[in-house]
C-alpha atoms as a PDB file:
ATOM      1  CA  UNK A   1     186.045  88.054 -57.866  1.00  0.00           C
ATOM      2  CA  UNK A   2     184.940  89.989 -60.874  1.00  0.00           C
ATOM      3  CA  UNK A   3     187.684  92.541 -62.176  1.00  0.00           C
ATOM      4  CA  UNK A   4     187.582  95.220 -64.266  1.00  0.00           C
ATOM      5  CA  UNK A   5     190.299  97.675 -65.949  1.00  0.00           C
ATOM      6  CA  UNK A   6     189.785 101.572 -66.520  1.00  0.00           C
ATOM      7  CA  UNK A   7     191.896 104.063 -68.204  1.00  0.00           C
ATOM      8  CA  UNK A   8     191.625 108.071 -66.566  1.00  0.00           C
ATOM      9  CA  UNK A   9     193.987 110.457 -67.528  1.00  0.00           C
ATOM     10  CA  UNK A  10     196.602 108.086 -69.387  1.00  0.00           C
ATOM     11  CA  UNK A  11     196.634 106.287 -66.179  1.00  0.00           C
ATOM     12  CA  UNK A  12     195.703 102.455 -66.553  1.00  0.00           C
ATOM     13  CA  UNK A  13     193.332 101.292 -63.311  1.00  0.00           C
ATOM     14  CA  UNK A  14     192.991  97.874 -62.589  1.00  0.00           C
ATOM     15  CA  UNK A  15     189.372  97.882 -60.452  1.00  0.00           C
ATOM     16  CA  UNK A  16     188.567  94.357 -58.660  1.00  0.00           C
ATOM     17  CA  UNK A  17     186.316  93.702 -55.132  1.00  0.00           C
ATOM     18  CA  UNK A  18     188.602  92.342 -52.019  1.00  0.00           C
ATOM     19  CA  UNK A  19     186.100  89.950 -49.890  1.00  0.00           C
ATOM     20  CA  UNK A  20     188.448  88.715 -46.638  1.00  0.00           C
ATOM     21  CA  UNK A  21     187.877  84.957 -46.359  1.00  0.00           C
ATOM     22  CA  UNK A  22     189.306  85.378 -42.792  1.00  0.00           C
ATOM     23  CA  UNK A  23     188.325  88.140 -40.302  1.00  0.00           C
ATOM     24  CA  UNK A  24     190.957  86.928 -37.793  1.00  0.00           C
ATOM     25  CA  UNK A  25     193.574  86.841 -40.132  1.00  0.00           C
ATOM     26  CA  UNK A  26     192.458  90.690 -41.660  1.00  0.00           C
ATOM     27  CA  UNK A  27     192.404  92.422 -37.754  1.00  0.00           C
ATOM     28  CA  UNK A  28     195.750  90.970 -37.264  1.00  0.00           C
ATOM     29  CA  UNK A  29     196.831  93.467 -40.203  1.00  0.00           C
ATOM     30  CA  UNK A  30     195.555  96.542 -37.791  1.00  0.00           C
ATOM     31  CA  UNK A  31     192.855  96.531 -40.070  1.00  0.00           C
ATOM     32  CA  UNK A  32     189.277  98.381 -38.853  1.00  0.00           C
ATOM     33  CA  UNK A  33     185.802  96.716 -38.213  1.00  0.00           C
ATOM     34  CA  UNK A  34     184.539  98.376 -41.597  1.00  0.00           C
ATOM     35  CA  UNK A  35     186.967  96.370 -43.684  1.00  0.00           C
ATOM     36  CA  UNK A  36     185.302  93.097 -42.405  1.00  0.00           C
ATOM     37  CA  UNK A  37     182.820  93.247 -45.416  1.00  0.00           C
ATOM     38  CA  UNK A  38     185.165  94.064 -47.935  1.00  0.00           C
ATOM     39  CA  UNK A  39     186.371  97.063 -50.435  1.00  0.00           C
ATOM     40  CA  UNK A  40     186.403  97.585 -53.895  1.00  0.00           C
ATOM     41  CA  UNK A  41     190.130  98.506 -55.002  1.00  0.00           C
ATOM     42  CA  UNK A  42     191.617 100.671 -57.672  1.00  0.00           C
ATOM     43  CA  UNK A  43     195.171  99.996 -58.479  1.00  0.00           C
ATOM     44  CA  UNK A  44     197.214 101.994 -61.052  1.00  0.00           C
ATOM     45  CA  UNK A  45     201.414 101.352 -61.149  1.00  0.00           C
ATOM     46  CA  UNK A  46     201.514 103.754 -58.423  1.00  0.00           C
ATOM     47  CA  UNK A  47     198.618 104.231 -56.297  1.00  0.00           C
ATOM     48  CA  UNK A  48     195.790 101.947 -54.385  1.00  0.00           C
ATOM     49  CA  UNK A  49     192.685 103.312 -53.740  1.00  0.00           C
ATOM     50  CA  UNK A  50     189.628 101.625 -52.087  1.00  0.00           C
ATOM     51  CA  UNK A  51     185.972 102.138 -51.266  1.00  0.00           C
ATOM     52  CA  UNK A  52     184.140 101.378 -48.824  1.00  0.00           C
ATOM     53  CA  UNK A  53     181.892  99.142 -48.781  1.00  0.00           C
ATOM     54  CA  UNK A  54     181.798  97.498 -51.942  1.00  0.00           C
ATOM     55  CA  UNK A  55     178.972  99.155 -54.429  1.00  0.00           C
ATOM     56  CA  UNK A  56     176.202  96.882 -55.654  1.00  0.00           C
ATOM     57  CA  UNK A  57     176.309  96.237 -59.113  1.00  0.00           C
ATOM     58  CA  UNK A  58     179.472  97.763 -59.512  1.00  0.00           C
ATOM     59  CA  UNK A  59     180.923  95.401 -62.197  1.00  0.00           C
ATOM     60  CA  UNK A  60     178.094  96.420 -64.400  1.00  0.00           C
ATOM     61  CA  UNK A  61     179.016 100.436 -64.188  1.00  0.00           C
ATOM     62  CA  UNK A  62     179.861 102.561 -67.226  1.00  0.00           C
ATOM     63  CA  UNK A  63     183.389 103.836 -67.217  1.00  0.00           C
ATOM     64  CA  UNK A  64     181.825 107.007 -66.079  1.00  0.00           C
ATOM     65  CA  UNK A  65     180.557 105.463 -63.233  1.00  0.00           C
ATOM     66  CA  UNK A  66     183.477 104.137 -61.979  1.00  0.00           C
ATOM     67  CA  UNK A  67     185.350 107.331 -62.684  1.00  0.00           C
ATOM     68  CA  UNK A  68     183.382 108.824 -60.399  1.00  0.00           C
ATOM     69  CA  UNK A  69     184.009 106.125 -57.731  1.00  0.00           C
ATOM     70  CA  UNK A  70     187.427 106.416 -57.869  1.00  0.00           C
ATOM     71  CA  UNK A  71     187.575 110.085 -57.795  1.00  0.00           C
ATOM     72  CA  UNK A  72     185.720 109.331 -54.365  1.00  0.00           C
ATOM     73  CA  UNK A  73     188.016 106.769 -53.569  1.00  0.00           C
ATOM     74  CA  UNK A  74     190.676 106.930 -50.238  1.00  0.00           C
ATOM     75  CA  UNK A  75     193.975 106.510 -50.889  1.00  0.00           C
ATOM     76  CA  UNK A  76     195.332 103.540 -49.178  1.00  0.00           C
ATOM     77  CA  UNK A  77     199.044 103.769 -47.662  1.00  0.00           C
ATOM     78  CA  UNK A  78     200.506  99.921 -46.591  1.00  0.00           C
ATOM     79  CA  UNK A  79     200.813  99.980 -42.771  1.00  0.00           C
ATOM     80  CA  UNK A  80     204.930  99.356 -41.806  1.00  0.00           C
ATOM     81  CA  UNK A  81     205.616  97.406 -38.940  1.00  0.00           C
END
């Protein structure tokens, strides 16, 4: 798992790809058939994002780049029970 860390904004991002060793285990979270492959996730002290797939290459992205990417990114709200 490569990981990277990105500041935007004064906010600190901590960047790092999510590859599910265990699909059976990830659809009993409710989670969708597109998360199977895995998602590249931007967490600040207050706010996941994630993308969709994961980008190639992207541990070798400028800051720019991944700026960009997690302008794009969703905003991911935990499922309650």
């Amino acid at each position: 798992m490569a990981m990277r860390e990105l500041v935007r904004q004064g906010v600190t991002w901590t960047i790092w790809d999510v590859r599910p060793t265990s699909v059976a285990r990830l659809r009993l979270t409710g989670a969708t058939e597109v998360l199977e492959g895995g998602w590249l996730c931007f967490e600040s002290q207050g706010e996941k994002r994630r993308v969709v797939p994961i980008p190639e290459g992207w541990e070798a992205w400028s800051d720019d780049d991944l700026g960009s990417c997690l302008e794009g990114a969703e905003v991911h709200t935990r499922r309650r029970a």
